[in-house]
N, C-alpha and C. Protein backbone atom coordinates (compact mmCIF):
# COMPACT_ATOMS: atom_id res chain seq x y z
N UNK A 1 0.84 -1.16 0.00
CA UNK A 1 0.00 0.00 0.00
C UNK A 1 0.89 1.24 0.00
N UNK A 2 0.62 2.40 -0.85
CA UNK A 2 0.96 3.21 -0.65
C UNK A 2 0.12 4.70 -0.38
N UNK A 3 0.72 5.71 -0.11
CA UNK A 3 0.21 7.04 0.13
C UNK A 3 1.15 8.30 -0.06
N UNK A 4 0.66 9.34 -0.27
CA UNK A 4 0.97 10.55 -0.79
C UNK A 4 1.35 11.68 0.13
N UNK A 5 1.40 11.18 1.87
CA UNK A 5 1.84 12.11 2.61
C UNK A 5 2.39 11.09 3.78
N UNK A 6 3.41 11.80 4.02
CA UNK A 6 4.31 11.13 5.05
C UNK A 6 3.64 10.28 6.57
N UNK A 7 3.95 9.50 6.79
CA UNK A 7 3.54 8.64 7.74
C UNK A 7 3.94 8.96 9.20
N UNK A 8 5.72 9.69 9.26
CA UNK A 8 6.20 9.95 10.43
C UNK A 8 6.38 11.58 10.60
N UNK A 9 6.83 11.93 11.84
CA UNK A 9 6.49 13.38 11.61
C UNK A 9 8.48 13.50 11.81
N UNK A 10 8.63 14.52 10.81
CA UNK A 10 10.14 14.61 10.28
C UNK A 10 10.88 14.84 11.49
N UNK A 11 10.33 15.85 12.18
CA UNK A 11 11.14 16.46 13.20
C UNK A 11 11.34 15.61 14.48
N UNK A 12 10.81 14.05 14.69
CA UNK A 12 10.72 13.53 15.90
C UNK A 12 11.95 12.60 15.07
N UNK A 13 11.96 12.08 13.59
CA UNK A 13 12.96 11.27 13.13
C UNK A 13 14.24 11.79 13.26
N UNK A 14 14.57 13.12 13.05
CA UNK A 14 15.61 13.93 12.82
C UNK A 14 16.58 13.67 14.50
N UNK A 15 15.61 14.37 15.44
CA UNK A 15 15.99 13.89 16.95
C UNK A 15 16.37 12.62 17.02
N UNK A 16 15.75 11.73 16.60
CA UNK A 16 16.20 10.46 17.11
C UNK A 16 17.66 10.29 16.30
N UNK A 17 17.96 10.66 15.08
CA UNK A 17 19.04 10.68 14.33
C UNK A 17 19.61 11.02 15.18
N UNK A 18 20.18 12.21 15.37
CA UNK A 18 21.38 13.00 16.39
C UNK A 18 21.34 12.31 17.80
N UNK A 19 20.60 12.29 18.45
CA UNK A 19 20.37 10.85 19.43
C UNK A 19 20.96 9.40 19.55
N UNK A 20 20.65 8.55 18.61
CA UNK A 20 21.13 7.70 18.51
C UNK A 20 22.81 7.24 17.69
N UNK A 21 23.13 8.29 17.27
CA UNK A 21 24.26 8.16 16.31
C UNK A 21 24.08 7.13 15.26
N UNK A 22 25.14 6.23 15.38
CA UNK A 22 25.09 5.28 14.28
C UNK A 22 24.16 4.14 14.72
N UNK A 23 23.78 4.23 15.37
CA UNK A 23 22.55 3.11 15.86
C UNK A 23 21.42 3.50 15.62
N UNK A 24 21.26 4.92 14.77
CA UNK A 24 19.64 5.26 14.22
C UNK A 24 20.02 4.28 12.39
N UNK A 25 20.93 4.00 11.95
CA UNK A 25 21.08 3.62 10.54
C UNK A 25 21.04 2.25 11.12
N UNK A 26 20.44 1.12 10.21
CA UNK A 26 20.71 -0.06 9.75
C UNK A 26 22.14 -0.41 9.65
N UNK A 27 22.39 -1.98 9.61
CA UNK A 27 23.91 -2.31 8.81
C UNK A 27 24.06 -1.49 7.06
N UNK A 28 22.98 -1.87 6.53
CA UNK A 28 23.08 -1.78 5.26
C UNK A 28 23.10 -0.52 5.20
N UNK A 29 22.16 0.64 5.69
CA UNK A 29 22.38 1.87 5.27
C UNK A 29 23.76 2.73 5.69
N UNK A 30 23.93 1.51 6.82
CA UNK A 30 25.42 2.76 7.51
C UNK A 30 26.79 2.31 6.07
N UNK A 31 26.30 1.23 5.24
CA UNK A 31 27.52 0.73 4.58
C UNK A 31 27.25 1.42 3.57
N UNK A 32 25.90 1.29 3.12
CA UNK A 32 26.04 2.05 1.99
C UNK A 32 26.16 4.03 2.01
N UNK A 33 26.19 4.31 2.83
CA UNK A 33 26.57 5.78 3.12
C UNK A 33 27.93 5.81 2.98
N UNK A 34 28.96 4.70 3.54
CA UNK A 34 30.18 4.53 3.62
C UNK A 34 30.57 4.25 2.03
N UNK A 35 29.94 3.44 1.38
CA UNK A 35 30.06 3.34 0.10
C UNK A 35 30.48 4.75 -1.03
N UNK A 36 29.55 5.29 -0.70
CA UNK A 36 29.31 6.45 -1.22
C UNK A 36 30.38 7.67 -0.58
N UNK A 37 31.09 7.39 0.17
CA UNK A 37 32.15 8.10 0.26
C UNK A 37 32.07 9.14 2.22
N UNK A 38 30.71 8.49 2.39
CA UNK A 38 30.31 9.32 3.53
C UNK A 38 30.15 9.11 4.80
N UNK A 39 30.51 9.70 6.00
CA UNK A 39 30.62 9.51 7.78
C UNK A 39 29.40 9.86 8.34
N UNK A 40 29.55 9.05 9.14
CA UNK A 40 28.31 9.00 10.25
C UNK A 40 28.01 10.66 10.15
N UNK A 41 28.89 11.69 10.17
CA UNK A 41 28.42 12.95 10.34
C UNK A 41 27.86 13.77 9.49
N UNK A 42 28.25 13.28 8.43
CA UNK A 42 27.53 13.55 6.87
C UNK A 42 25.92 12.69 6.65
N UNK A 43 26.12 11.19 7.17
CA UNK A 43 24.72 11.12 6.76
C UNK A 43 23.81 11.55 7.93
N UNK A 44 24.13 11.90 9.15
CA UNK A 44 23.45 12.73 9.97
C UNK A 44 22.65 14.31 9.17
N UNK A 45 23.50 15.01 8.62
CA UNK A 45 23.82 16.24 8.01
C UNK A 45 22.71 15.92 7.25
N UNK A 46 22.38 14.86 6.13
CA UNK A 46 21.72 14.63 5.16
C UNK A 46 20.28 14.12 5.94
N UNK A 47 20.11 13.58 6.91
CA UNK A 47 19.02 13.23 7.31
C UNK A 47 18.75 14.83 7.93
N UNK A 48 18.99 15.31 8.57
CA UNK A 48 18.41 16.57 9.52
C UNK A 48 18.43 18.18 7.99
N UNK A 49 18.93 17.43 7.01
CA UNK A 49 18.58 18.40 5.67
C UNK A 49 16.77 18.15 4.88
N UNK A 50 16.57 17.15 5.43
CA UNK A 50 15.48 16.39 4.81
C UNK A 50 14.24 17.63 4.85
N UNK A 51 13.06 17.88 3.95
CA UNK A 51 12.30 18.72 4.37
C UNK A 51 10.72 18.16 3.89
N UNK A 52 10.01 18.83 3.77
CA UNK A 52 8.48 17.95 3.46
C UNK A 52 8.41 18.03 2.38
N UNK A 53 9.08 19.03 1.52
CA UNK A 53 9.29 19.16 -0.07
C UNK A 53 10.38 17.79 -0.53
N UNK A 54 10.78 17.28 0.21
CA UNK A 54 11.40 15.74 -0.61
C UNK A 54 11.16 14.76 -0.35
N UNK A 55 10.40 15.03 0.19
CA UNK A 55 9.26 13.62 0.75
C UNK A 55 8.82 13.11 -0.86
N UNK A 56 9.03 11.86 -1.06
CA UNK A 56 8.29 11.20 -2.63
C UNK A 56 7.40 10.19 -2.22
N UNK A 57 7.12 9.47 -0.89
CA UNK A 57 6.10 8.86 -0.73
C UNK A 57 6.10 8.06 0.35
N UNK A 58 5.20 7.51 0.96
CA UNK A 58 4.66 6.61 1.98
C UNK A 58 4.29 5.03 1.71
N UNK A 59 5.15 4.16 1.60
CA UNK A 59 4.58 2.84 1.69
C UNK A 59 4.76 1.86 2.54
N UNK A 60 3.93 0.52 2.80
CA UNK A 60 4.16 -0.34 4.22
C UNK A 60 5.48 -0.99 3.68
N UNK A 61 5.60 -1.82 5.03
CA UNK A 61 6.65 -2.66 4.81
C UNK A 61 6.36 -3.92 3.97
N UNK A 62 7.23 -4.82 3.08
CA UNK A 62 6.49 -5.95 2.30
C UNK A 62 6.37 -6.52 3.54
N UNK A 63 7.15 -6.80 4.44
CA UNK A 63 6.28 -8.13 5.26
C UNK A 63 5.58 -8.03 6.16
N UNK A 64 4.99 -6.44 6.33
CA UNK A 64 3.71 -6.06 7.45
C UNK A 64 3.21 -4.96 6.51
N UNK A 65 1.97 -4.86 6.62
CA UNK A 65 1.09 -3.84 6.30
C UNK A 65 1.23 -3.07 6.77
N UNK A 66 1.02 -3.25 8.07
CA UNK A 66 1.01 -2.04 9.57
C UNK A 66 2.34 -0.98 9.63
N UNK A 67 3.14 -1.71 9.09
CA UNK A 67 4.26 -0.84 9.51
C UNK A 67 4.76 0.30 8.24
N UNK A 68 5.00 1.66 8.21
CA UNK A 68 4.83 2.02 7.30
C UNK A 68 6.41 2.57 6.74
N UNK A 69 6.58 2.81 6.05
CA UNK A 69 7.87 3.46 5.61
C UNK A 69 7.95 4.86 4.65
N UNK A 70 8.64 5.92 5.38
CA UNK A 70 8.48 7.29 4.33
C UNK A 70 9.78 7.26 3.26
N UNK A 71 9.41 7.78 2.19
CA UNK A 71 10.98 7.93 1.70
C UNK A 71 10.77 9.39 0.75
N UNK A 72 12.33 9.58 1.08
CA UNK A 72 12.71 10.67 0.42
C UNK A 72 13.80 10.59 0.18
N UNK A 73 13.66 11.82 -1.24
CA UNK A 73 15.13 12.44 -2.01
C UNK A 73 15.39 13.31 -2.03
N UNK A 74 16.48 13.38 -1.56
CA UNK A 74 17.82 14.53 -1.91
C UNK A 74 18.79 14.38 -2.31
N UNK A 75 18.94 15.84 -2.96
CA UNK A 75 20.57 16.23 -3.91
C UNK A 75 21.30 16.16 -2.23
N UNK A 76 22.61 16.00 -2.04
CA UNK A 76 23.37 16.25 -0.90
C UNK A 76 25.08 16.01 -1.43
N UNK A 77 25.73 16.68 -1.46
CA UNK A 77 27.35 16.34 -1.73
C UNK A 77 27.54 16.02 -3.27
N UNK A 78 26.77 16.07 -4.05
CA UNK A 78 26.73 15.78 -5.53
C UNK A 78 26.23 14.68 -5.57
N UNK A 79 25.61 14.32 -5.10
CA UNK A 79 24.84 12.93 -4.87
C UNK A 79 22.81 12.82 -4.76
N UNK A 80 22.31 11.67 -5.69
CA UNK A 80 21.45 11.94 -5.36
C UNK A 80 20.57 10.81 -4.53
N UNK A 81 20.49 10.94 -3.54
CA UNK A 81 19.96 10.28 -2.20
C UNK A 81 18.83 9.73 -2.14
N UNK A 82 18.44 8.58 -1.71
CA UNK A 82 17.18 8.12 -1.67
C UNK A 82 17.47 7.30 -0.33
N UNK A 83 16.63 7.48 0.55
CA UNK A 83 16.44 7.53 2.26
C UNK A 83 15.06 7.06 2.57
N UNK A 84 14.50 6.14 3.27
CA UNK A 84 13.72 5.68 3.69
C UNK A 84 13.56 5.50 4.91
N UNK A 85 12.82 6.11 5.85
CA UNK A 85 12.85 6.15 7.32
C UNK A 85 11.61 5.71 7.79
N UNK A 86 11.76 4.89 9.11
CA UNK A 86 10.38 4.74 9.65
C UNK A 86 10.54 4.75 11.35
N UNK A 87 9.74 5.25 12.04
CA UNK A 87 10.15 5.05 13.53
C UNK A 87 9.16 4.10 14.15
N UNK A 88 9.87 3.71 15.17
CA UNK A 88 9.44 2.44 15.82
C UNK A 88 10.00 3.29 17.27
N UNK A 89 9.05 3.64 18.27
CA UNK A 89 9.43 4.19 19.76
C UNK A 89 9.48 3.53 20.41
N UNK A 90 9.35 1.60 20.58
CA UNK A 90 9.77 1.01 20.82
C UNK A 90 11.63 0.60 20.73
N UNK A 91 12.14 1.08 19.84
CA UNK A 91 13.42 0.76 19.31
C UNK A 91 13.53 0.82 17.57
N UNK A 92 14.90 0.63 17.64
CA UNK A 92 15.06 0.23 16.48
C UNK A 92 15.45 1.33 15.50
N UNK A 93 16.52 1.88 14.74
CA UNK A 93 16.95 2.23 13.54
C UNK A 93 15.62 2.57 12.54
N UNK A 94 16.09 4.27 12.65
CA UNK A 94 14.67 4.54 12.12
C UNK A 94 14.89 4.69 10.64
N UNK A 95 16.35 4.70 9.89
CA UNK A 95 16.96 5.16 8.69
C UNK A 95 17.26 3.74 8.40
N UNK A 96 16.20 3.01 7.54
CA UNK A 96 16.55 1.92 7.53
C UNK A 96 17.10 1.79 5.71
N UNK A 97 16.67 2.59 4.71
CA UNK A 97 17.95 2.89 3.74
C UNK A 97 18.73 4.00 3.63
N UNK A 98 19.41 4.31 2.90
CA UNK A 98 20.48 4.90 2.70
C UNK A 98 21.20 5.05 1.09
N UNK A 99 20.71 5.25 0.40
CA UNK A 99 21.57 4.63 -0.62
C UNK A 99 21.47 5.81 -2.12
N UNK A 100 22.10 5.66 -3.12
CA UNK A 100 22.16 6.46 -4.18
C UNK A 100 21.03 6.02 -5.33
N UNK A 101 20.08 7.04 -5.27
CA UNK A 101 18.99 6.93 -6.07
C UNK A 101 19.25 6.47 -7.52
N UNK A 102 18.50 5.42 -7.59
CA UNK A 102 18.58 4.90 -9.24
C UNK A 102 18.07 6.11 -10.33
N UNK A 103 18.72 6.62 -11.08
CA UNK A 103 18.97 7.51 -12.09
C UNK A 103 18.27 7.15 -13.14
């Protein structure tokens, strides 16, 4: 399922970013940030750049309905970013991709 307006509210994800350090990213997203040439402090930088204007959409997770996932793009460092975040206030890595938008 998808939808046309964000699921989480930006500014509670952003906090938890700077909060958690590298324990708000996944394995995969912290590697692929590293991939791409970039430090925990840069993809911090790029998450707390995020705004409601790059928001591209809202969809669940494939293996729960319930759970939803926002994603967005940004230009950042000459790069163009595609980021998928979802929070769980229970726990858990709310930047669960990270990675260079397919072109």
């Amino acid at each position: 399922m998808e939808k046309n307006t964000p699921h989480y509210e930006l500014a509670v994800v952003k906090q938890e970013v700077i909060r958690l350090g590298a324990k708000a990213f996944t394995g995969s997203a912290m590697s692929s940030g590293k991939g791409m040439g970039l430090n925990l402090k840069h993809m911090q930088q790029a998450i707390c750049s995020l705004d409601r204007r790059m928001f591209y959409k809202s969809m669940t997770c494939y293996t729960s309905h319930r759970n939803w996932q926002d994603v967005y793009h940004i230009g950042f460092h000459d790069l163009e970013l595609y980021i998928k975040i979802t929070y769980c206030p229970n726990g858990g890595p709310p930047v669960i991709s990270f990675k260079e938008k397919n072109l």
